[in-house]
N, C-alpha and C. Protein backbone atom coordinates (compact mmCIF):
# COMPACT_ATOMS: atom_id res chain seq x y z
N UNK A 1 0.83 -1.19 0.00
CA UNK A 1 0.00 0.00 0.00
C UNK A 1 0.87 1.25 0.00
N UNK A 2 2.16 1.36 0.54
CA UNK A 2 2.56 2.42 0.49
C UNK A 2 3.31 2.54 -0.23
N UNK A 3 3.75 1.75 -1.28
CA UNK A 3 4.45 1.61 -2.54
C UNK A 3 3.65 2.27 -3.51
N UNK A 4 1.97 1.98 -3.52
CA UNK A 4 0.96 2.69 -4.39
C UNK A 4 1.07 3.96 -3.89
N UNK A 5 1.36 4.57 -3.00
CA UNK A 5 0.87 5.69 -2.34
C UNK A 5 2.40 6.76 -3.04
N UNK A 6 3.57 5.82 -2.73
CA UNK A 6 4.85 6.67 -3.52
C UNK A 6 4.39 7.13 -4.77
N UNK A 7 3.55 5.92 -5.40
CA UNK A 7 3.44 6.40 -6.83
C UNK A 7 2.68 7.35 -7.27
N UNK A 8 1.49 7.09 -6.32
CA UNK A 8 0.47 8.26 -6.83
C UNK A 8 1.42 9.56 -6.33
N UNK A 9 2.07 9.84 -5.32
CA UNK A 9 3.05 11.36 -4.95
C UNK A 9 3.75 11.62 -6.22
N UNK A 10 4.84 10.67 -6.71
CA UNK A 10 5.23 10.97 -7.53
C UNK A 10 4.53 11.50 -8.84
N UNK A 11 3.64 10.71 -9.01
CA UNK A 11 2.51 11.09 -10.21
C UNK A 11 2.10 12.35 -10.11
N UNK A 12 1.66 13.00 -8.88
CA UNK A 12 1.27 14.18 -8.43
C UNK A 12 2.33 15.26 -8.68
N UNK A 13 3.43 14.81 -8.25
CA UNK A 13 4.61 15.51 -8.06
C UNK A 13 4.76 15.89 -9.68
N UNK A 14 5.04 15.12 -10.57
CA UNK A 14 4.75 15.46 -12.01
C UNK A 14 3.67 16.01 -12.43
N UNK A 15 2.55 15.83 -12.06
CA UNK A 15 1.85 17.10 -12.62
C UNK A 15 1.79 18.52 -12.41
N UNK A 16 2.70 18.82 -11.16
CA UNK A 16 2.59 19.88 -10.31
C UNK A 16 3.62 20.43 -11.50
N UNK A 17 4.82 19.52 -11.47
CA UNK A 17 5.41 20.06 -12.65
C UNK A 17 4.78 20.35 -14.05
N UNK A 18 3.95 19.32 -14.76
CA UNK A 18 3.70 20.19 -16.12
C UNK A 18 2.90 21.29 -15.49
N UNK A 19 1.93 21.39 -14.56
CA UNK A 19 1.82 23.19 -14.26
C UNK A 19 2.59 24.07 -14.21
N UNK A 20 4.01 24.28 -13.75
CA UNK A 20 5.02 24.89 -13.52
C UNK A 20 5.29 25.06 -15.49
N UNK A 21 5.32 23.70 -15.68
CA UNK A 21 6.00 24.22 -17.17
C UNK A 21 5.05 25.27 -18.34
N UNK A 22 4.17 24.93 -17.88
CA UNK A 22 3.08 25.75 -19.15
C UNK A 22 3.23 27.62 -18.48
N UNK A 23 3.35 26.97 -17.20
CA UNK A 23 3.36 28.64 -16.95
C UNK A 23 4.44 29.15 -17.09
N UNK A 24 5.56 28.97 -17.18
CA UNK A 24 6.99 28.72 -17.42
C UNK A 24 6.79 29.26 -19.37
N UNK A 25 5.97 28.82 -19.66
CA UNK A 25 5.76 28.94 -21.22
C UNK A 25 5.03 29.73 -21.47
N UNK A 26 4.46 30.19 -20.50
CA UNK A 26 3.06 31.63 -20.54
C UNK A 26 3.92 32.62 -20.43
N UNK A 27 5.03 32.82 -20.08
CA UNK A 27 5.62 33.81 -19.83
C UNK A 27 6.41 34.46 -20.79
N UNK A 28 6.13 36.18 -20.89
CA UNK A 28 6.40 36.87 -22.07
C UNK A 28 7.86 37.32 -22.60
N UNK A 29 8.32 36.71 -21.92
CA UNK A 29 9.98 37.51 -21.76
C UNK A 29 11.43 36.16 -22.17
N UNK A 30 10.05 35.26 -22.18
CA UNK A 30 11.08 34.06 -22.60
C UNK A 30 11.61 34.15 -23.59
N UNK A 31 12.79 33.33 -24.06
CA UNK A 31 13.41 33.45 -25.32
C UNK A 31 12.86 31.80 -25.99
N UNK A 32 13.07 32.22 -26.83
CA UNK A 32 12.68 30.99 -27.70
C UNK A 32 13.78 29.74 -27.48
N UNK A 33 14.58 29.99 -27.39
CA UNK A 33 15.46 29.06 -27.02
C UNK A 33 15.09 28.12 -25.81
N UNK A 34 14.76 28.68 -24.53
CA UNK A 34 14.47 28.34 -23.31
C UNK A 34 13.07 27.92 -24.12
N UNK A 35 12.65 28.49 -24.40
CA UNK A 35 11.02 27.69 -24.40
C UNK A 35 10.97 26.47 -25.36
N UNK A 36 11.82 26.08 -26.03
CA UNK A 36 12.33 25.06 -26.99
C UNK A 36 12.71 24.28 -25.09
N UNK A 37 13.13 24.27 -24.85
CA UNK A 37 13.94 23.62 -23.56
C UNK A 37 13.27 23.08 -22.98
N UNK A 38 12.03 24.04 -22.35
CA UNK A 38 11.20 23.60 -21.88
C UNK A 38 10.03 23.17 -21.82
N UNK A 39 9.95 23.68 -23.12
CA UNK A 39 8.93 22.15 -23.90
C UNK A 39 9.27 20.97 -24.07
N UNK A 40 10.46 20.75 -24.71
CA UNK A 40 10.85 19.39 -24.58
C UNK A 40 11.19 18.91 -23.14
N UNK A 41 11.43 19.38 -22.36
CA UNK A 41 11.49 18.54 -20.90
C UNK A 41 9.97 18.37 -20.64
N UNK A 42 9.09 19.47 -20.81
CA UNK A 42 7.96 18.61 -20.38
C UNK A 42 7.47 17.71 -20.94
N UNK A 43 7.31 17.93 -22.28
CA UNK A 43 6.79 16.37 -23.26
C UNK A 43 7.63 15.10 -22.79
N UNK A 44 8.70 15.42 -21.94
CA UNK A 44 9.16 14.51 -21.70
C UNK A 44 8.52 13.83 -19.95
N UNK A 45 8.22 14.84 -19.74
CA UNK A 45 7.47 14.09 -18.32
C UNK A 45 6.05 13.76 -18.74
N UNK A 46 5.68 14.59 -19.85
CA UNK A 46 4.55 14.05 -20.15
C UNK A 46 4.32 12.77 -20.52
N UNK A 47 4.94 12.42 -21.14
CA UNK A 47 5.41 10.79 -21.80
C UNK A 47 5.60 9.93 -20.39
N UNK A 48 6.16 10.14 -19.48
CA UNK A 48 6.25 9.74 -18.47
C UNK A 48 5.04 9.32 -17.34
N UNK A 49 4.20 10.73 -17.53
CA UNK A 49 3.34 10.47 -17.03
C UNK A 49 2.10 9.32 -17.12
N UNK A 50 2.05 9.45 -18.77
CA UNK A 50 1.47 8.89 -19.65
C UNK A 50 1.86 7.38 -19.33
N UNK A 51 2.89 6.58 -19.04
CA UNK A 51 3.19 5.67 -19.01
C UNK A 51 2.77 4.84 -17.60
N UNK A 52 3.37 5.69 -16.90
CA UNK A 52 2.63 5.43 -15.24
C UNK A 52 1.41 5.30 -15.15
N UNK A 53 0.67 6.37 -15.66
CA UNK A 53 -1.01 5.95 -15.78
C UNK A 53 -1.59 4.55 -16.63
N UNK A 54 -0.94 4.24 -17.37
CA UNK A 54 -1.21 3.22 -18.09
C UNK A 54 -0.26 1.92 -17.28
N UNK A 55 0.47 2.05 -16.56
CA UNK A 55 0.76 0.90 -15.79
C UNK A 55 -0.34 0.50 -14.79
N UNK A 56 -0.23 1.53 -14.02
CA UNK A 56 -1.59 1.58 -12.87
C UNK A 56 -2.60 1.17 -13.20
N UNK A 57 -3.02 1.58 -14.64
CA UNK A 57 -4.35 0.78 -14.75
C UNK A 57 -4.44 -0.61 -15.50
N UNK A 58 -3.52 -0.64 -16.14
CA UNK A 58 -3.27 -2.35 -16.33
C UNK A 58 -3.11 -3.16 -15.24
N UNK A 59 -2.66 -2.68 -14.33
CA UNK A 59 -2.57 -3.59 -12.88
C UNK A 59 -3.68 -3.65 -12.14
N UNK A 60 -4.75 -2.50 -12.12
CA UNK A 60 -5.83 -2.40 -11.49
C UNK A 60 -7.12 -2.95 -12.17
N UNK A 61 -7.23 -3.15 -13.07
CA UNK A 61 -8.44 -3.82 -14.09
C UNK A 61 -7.76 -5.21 -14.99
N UNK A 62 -8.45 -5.59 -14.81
CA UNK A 62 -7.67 -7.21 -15.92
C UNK A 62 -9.25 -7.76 -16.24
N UNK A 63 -8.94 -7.83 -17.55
CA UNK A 63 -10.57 -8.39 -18.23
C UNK A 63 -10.48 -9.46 -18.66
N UNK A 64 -11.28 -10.78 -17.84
CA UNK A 64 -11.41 -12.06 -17.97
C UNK A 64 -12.09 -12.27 -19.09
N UNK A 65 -11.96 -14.11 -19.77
CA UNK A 65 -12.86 -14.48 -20.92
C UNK A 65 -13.82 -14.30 -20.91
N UNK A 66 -14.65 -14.00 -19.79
CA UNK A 66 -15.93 -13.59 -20.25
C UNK A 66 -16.67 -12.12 -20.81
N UNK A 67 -15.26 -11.55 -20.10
CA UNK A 67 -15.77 -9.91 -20.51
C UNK A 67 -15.78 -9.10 -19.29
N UNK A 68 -15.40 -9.71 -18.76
CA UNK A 68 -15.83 -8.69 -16.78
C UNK A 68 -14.52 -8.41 -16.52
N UNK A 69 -14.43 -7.76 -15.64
CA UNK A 69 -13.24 -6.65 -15.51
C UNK A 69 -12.90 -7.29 -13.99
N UNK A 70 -12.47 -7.04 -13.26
CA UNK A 70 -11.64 -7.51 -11.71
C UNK A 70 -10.55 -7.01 -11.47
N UNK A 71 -10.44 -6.61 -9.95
CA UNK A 71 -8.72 -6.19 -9.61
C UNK A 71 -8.14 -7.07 -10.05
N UNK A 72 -6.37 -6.75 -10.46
CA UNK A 72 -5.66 -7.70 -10.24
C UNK A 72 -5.04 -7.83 -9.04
């Protein structure tokens, strides 16, 4: 249970970041360079994120031959 609980923080913890980054990208004074930067670091947590969520829920739903869904 508290192995799930790291993950969901961490998960959290990354989104807190792509907030930081968009606003990071809202901002008028940036150079294009930096915002090249920091777009690609976030697409890169985004991808990340993306992956974690799709672990979690492959582990949490598993759909038997009949069609019904169950924890794993």
């Amino acid at each position: 249970m508290q192995e799930q609980e790291e993950k969901e923080l961490k998960l959290e913890e990354a989104f807190e970041q792509l907030e930081e980054t968009v606003l990071a990208l809202e901002q008028e004074d940036i150079s294009l360079e930096e915002s090249f930067q920091i777009y690609q670091k976030g697409m890169e947590l985004l991808k990340k994120c993306n992956q974690a969520i799709d672990q979690v829920e492959k582990k949490v739903m598993v759909l038997n031959e009949d069609g019904e869904t169950y924890e794993f």
